[in-house]
PDB file of N, CA and C in Angstrom:
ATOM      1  N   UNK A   1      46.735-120.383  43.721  1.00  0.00           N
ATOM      2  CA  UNK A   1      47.186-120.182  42.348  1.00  0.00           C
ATOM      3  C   UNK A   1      46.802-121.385  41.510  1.00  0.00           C
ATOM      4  N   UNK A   2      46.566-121.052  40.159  1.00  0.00           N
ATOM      5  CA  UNK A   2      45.950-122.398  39.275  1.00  0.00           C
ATOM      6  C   UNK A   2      47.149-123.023  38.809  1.00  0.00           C
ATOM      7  N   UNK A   3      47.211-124.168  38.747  1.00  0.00           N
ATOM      8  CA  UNK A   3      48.220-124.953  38.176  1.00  0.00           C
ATOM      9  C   UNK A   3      48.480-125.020  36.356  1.00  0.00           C
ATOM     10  N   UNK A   4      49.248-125.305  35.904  1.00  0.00           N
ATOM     11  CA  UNK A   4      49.177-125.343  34.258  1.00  0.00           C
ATOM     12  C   UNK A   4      48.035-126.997  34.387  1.00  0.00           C
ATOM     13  N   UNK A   5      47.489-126.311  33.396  1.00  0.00           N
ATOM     14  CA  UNK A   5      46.510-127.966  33.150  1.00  0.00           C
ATOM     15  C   UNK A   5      46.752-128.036  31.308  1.00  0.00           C
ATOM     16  N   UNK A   6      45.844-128.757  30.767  1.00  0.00           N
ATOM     17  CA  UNK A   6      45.792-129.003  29.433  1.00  0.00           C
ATOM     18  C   UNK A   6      44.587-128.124  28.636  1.00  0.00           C
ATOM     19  N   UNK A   7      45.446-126.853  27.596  1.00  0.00           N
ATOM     20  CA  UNK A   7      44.222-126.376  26.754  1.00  0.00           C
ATOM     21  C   UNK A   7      43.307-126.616  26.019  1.00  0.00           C
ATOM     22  N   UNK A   8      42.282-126.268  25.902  1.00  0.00           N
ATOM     23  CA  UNK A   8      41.414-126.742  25.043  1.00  0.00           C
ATOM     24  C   UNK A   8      41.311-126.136  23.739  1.00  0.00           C
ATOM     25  N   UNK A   9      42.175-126.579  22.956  1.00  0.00           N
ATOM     26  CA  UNK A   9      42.104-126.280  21.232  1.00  0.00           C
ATOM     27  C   UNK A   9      41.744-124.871  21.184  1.00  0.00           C
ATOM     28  N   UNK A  10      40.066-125.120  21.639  1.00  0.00           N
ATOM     29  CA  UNK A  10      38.578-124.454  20.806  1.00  0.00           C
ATOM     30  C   UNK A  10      38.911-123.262  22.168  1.00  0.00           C
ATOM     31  N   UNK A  11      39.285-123.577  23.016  1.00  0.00           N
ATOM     32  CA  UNK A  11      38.988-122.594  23.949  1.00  0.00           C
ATOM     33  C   UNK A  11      40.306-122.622  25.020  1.00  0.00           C
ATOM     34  N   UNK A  12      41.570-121.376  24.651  1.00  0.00           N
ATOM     35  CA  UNK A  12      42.741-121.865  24.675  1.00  0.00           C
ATOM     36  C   UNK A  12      43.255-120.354  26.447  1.00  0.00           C
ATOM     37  N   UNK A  13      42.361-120.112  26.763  1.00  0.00           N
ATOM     38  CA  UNK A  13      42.088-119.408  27.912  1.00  0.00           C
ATOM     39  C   UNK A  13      41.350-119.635  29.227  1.00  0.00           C
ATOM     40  N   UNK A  14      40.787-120.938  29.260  1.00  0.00           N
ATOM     41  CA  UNK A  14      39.910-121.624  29.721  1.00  0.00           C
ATOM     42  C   UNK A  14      41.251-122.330  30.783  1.00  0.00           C
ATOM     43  N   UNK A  15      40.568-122.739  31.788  1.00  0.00           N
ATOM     44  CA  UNK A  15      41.749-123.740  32.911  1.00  0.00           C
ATOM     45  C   UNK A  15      40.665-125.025  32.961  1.00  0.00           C
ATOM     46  N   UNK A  16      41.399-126.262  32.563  1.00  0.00           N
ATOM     47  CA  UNK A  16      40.840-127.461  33.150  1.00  0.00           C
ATOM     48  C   UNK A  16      40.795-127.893  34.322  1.00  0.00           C
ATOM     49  N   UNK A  17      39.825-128.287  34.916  1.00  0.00           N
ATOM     50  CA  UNK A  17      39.628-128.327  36.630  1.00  0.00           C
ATOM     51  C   UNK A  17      39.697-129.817  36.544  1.00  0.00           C
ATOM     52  N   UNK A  18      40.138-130.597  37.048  1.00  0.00           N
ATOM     53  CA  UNK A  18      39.465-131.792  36.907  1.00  0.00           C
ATOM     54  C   UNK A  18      38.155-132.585  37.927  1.00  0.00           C
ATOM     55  N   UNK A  19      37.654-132.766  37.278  1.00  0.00           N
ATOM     56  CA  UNK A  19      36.233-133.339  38.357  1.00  0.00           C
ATOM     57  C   UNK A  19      35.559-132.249  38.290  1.00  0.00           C
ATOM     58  N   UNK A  20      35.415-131.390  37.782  1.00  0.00           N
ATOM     59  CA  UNK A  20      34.642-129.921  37.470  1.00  0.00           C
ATOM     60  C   UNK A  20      33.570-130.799  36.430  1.00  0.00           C
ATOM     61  N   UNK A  21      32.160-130.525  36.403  1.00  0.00           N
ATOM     62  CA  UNK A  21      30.935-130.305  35.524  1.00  0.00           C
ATOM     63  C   UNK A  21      30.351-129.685  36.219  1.00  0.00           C
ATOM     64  N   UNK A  22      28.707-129.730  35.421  1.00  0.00           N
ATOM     65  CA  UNK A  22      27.471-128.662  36.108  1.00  0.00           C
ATOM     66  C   UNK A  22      27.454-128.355  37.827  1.00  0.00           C
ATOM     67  N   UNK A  23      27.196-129.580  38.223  1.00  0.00           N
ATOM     68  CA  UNK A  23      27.020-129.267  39.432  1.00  0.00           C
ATOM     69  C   UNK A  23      28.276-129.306  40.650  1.00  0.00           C
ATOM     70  N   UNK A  24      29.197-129.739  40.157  1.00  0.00           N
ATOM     71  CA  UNK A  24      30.722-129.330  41.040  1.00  0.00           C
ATOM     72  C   UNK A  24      31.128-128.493  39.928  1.00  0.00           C
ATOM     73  N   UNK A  25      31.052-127.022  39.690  1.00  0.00           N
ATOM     74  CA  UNK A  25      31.392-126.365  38.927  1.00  0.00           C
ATOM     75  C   UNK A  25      33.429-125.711  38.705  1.00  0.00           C
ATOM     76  N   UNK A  26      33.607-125.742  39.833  1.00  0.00           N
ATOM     77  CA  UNK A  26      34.901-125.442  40.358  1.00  0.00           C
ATOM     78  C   UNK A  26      35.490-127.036  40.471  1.00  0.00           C
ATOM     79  N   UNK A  27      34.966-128.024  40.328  1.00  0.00           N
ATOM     80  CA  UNK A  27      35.438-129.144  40.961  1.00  0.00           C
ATOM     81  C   UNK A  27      34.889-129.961  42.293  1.00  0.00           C
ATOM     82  N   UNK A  28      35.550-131.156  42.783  1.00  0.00           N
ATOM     83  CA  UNK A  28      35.450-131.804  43.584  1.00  0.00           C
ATOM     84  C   UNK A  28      34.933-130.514  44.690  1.00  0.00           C
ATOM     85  N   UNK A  29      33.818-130.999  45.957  1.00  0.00           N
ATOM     86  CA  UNK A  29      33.729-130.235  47.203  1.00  0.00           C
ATOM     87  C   UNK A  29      32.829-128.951  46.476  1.00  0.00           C
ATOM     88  N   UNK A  30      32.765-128.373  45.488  1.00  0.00           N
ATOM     89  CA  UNK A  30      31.735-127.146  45.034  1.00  0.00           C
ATOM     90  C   UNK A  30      30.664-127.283  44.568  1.00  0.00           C
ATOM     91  N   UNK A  31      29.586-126.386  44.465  1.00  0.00           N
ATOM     92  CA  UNK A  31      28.590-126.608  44.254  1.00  0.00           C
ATOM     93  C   UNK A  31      27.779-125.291  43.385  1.00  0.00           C
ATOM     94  N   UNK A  32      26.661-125.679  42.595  1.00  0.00           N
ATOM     95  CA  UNK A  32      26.440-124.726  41.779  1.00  0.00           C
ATOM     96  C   UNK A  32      25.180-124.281  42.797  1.00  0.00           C
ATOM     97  N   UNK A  33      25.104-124.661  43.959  1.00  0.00           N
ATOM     98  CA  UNK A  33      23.584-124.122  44.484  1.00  0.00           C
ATOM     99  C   UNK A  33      23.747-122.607  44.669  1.00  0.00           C
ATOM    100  N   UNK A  34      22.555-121.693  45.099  1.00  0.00           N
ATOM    101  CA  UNK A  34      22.753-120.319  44.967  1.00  0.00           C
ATOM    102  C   UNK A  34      23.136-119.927  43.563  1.00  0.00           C
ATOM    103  N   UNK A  35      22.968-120.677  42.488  1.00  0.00           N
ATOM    104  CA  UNK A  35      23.828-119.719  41.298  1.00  0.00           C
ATOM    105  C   UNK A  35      22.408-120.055  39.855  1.00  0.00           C
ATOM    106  N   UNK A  36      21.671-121.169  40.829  1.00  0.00           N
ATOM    107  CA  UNK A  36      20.410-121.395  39.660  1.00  0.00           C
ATOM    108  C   UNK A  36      20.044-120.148  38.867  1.00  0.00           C
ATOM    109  N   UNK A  37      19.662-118.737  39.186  1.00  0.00           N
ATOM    110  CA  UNK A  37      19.273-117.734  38.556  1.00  0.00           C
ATOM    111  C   UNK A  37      20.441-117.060  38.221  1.00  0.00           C
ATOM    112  N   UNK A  38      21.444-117.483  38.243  1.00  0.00           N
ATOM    113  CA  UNK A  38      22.722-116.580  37.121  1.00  0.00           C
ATOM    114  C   UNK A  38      22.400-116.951  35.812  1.00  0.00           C
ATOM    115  N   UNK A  39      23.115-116.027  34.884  1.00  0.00           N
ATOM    116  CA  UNK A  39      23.452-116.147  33.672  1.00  0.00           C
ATOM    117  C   UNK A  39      24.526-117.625  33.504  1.00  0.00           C
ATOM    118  N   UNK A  40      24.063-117.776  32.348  1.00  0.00           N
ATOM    119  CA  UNK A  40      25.103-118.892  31.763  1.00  0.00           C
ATOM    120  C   UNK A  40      26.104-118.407  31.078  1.00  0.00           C
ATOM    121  N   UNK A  41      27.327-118.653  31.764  1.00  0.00           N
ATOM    122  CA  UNK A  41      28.406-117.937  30.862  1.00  0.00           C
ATOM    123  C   UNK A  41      29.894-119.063  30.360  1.00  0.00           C
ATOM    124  N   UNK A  42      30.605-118.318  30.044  1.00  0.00           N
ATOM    125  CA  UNK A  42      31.789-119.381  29.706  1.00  0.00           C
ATOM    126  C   UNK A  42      31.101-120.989  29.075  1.00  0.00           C
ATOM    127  N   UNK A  43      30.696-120.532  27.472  1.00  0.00           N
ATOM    128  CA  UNK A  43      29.783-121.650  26.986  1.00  0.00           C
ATOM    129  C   UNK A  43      30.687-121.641  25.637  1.00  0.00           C
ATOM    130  N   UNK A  44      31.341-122.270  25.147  1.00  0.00           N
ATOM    131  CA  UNK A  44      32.362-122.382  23.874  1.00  0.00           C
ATOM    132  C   UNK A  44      31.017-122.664  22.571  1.00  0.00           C
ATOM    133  N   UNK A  45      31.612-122.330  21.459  1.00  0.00           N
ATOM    134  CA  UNK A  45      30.963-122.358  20.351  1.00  0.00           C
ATOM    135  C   UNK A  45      30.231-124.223  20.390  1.00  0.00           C
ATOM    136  N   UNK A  46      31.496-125.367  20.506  1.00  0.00           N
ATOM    137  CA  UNK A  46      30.642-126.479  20.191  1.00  0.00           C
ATOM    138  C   UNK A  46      29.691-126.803  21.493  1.00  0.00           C
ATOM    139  N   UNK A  47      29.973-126.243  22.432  1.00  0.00           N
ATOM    140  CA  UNK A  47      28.778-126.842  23.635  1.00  0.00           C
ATOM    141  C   UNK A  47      27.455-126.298  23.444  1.00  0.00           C
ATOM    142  N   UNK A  48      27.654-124.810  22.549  1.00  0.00           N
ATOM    143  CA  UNK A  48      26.456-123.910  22.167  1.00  0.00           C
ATOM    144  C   UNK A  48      25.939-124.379  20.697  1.00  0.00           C
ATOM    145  N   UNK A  49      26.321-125.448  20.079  1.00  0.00           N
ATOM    146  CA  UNK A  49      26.625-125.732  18.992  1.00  0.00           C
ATOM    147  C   UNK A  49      25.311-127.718  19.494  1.00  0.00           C
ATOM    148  N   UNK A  50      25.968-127.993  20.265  1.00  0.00           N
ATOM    149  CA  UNK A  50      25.702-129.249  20.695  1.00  0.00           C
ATOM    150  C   UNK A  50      24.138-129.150  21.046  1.00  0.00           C
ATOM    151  N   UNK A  51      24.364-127.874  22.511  1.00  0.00           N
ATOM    152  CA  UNK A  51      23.270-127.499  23.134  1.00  0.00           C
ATOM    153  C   UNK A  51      21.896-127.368  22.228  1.00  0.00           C
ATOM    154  N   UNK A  52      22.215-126.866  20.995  1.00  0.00           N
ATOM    155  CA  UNK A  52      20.918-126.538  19.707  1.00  0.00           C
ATOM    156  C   UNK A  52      20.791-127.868  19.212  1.00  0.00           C
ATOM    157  N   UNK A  53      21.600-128.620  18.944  1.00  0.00           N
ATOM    158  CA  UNK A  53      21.428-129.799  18.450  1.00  0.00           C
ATOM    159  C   UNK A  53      20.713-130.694  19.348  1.00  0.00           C
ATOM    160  N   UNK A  54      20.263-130.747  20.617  1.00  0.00           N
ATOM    161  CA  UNK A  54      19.784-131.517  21.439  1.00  0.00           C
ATOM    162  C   UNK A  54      18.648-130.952  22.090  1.00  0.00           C
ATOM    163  N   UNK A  55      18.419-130.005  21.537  1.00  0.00           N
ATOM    164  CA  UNK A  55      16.865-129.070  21.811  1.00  0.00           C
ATOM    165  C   UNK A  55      16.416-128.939  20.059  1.00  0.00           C
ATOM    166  N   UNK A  56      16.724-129.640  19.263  1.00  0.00           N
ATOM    167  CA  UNK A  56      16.132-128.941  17.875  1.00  0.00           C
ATOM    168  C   UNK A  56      15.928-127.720  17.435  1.00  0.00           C
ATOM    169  N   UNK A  57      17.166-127.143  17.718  1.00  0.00           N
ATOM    170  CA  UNK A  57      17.900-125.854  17.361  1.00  0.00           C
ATOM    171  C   UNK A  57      18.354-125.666  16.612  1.00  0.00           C
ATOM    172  N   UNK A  58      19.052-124.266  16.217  1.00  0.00           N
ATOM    173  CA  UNK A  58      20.434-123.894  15.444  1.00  0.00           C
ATOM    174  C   UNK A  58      20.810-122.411  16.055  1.00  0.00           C
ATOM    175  N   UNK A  59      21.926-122.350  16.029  1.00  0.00           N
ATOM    176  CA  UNK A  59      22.476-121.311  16.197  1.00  0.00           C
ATOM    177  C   UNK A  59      22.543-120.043  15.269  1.00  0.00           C
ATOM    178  N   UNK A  60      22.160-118.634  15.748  1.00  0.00           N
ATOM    179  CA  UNK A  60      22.218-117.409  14.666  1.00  0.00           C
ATOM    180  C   UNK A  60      22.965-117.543  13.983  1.00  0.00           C
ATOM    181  N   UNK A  61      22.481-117.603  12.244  1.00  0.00           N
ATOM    182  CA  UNK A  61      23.452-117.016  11.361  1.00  0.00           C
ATOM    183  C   UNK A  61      24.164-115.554  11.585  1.00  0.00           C
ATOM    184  N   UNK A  62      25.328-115.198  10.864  1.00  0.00           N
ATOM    185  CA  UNK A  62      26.212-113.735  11.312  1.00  0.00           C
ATOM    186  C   UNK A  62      24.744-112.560  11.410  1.00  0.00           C
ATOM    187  N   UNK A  63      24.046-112.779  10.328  1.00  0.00           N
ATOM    188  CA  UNK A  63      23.572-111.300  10.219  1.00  0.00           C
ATOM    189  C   UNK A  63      22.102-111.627  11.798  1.00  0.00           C
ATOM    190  N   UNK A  64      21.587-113.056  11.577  1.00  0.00           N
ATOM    191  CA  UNK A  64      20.942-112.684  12.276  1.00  0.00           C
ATOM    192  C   UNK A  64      21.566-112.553  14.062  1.00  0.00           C
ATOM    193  N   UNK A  65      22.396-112.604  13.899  1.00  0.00           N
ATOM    194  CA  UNK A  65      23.446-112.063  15.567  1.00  0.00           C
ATOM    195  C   UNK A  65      23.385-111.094  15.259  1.00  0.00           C
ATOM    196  N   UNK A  66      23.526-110.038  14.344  1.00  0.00           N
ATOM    197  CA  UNK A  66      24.202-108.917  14.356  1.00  0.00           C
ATOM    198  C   UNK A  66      22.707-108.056  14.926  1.00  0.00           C
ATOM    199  N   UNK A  67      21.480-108.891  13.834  1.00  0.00           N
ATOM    200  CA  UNK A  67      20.510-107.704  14.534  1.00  0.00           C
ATOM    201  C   UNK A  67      20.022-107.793  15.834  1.00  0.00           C
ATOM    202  N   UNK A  68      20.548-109.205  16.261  1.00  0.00           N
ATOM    203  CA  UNK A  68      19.908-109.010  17.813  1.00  0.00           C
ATOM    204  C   UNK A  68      20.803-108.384  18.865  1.00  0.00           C
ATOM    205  N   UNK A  69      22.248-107.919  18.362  1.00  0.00           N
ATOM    206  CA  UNK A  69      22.664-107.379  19.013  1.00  0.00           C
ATOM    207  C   UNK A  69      22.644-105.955  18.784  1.00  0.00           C
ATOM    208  N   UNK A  70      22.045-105.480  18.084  1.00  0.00           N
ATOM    209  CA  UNK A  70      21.784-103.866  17.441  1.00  0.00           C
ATOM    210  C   UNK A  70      20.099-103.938  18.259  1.00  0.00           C
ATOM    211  N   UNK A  71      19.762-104.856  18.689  1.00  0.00           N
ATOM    212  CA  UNK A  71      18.337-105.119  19.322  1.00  0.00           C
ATOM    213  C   UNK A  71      17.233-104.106  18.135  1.00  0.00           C
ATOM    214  N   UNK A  72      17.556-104.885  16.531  1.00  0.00           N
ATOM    215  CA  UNK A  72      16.696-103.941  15.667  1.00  0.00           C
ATOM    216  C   UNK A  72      16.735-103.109  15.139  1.00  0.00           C
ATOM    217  N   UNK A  73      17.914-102.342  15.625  1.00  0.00           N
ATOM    218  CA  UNK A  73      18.189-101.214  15.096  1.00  0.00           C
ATOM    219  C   UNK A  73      19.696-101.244  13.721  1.00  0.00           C
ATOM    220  N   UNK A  74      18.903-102.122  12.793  1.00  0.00           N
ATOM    221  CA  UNK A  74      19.853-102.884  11.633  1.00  0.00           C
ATOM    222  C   UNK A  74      19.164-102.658  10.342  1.00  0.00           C
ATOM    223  N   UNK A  75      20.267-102.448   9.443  1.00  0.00           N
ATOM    224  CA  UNK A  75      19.327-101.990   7.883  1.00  0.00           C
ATOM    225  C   UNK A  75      20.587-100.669   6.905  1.00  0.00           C
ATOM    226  N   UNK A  76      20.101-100.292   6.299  1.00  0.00           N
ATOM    227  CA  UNK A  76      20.825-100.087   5.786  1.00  0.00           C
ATOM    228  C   UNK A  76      21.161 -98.111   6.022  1.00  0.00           C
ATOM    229  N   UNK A  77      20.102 -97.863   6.970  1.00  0.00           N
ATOM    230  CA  UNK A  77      20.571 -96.354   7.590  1.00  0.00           C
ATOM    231  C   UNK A  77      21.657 -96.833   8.861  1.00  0.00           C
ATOM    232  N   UNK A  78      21.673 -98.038   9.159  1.00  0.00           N
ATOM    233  CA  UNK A  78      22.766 -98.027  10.640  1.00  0.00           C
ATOM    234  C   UNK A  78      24.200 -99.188   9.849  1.00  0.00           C
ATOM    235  N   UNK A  79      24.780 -98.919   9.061  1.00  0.00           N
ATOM    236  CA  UNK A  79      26.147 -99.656   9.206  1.00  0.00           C
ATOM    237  C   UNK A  79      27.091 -99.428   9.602  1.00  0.00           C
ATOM    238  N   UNK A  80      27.120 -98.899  10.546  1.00  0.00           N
ATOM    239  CA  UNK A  80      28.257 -98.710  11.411  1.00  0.00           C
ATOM    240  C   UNK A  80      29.431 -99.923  12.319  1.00  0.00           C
ATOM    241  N   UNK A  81      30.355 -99.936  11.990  1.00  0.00           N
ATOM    242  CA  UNK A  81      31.215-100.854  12.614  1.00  0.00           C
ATOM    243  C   UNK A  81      30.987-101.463  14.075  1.00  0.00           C
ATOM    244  N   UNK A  82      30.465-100.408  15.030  1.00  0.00           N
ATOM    245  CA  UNK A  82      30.000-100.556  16.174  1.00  0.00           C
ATOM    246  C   UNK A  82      28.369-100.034  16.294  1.00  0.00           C
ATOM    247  N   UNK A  83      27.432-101.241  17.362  1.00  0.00           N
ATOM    248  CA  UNK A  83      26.219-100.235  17.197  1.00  0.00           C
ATOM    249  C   UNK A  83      26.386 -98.858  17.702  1.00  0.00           C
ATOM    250  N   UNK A  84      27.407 -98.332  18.565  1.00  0.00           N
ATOM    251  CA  UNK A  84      27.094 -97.001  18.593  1.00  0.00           C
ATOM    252  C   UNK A  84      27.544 -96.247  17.895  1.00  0.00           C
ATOM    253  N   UNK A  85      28.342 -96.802  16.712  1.00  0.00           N
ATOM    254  CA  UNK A  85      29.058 -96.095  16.050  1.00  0.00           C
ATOM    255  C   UNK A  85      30.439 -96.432  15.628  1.00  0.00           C
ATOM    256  N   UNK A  86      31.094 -95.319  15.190  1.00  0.00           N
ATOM    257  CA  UNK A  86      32.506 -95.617  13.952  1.00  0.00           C
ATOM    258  C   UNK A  86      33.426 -95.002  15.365  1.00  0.00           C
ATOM    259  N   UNK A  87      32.957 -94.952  16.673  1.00  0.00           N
ATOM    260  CA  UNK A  87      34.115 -94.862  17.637  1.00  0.00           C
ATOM    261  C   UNK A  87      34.800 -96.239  18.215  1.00  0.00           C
ATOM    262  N   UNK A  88      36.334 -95.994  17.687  1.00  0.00           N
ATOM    263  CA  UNK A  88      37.139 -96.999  18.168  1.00  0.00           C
ATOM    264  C   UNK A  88      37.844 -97.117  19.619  1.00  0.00           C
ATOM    265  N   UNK A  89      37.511 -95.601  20.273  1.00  0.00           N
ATOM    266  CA  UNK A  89      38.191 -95.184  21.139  1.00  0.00           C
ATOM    267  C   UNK A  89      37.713 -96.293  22.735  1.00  0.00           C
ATOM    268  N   UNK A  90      38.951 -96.562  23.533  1.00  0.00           N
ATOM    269  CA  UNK A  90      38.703 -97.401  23.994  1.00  0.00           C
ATOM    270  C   UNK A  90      37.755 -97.056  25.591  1.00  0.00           C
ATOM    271  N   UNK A  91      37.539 -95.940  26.007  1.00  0.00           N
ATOM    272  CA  UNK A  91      36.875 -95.143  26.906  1.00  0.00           C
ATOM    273  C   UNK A  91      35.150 -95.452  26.353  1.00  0.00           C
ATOM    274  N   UNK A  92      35.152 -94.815  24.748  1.00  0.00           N
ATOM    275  CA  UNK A  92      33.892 -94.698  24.773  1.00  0.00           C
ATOM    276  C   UNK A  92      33.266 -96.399  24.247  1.00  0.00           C
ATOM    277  N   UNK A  93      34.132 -96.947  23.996  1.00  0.00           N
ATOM    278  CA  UNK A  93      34.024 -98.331  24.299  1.00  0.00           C
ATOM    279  C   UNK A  93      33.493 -99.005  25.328  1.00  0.00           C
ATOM    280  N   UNK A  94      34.002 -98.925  26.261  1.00  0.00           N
ATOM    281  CA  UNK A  94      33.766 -98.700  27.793  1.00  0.00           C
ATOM    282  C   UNK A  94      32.614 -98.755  28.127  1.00  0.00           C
ATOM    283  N   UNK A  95      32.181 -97.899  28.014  1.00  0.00           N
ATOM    284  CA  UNK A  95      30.972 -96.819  28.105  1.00  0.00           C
ATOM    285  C   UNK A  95      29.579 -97.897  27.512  1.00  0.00           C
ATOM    286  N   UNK A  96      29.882 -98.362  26.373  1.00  0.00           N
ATOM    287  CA  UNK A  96      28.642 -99.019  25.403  1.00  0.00           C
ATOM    288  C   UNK A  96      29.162-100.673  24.943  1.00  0.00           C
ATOM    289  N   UNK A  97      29.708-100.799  25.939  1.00  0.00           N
ATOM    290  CA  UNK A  97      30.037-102.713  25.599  1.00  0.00           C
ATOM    291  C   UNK A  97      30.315-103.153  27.139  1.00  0.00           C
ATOM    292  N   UNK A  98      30.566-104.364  26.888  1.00  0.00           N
ATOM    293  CA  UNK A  98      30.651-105.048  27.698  1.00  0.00           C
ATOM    294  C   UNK A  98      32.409-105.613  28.030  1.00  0.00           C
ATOM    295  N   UNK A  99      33.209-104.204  28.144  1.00  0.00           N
ATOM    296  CA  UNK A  99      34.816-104.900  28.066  1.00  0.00           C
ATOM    297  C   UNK A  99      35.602-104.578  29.718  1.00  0.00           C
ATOM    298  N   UNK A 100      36.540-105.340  29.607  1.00  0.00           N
ATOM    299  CA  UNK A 100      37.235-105.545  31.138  1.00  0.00           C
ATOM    300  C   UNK A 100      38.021-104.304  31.202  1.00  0.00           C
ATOM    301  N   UNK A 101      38.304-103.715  29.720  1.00  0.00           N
ATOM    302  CA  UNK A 101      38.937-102.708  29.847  1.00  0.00           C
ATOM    303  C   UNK A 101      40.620-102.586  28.680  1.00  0.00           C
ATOM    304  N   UNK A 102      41.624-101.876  29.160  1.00  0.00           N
ATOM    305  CA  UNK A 102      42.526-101.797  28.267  1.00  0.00           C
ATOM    306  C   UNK A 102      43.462-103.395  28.512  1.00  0.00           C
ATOM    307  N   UNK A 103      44.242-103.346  27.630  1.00  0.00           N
ATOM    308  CA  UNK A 103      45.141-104.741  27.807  1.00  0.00           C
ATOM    309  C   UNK A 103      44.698-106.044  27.034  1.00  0.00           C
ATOM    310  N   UNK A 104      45.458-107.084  27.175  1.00  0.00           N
ATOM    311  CA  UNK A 104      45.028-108.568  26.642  1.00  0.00           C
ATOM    312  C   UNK A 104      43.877-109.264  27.352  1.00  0.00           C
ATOM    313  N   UNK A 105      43.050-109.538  26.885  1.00  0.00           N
ATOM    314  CA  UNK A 105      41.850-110.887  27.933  1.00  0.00           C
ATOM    315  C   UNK A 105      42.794-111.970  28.414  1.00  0.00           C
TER     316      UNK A 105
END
């Protein structure tokens, strides 16, 4: 079981590990080997924020997120609340996102 640790402001769902970075990812004794070709996930706005700043970056403005997540299919025949549409329902949700499902995250 995880212990209470200290939240992070920006990211208030997150557990502090201590001795956790890149390569002890879990902490002391772990290791990120085997995980080189995963996705990068659990990345907070300023580390994704930082990350552009130290590659001579910037991060998508709103609209240009919006069309890369419509992958193009953006303009003024598709405004729909969701790219698949004006369904709120949480099944067909399901179905066309990426969610854990019903309840709180």
């Amino acid at each position: 079981k995880l212990h209470e640790h200290d939240a992070d402001p920006e990211a208030e769902h997150w557990v502090a590990v201590d001795g956790a970075y890149w390569r002890e990812p879990e902490g002391p004794g772990s290791s990120y080997k085997f995980r080189e070709h995963h996705p990068v996930v659990h990345v907070s706005h300023r580390d994704a924020a930082e990350y552009c700043k130290w590659v001579g970056k910037r991060l998508p403005g709103e609209w240009e997120w919006e069309a890369a997540a419509r992958a193009g299919h953006f303009g003024p025949k598709n405004r729909t609340l969701f790219v698949w549409g004006e369904e709120s329902d949480v099944e067909i949700a399901k179905k066309n996102a990426n969610l854990w499902g019903n309840g709180k995250f």
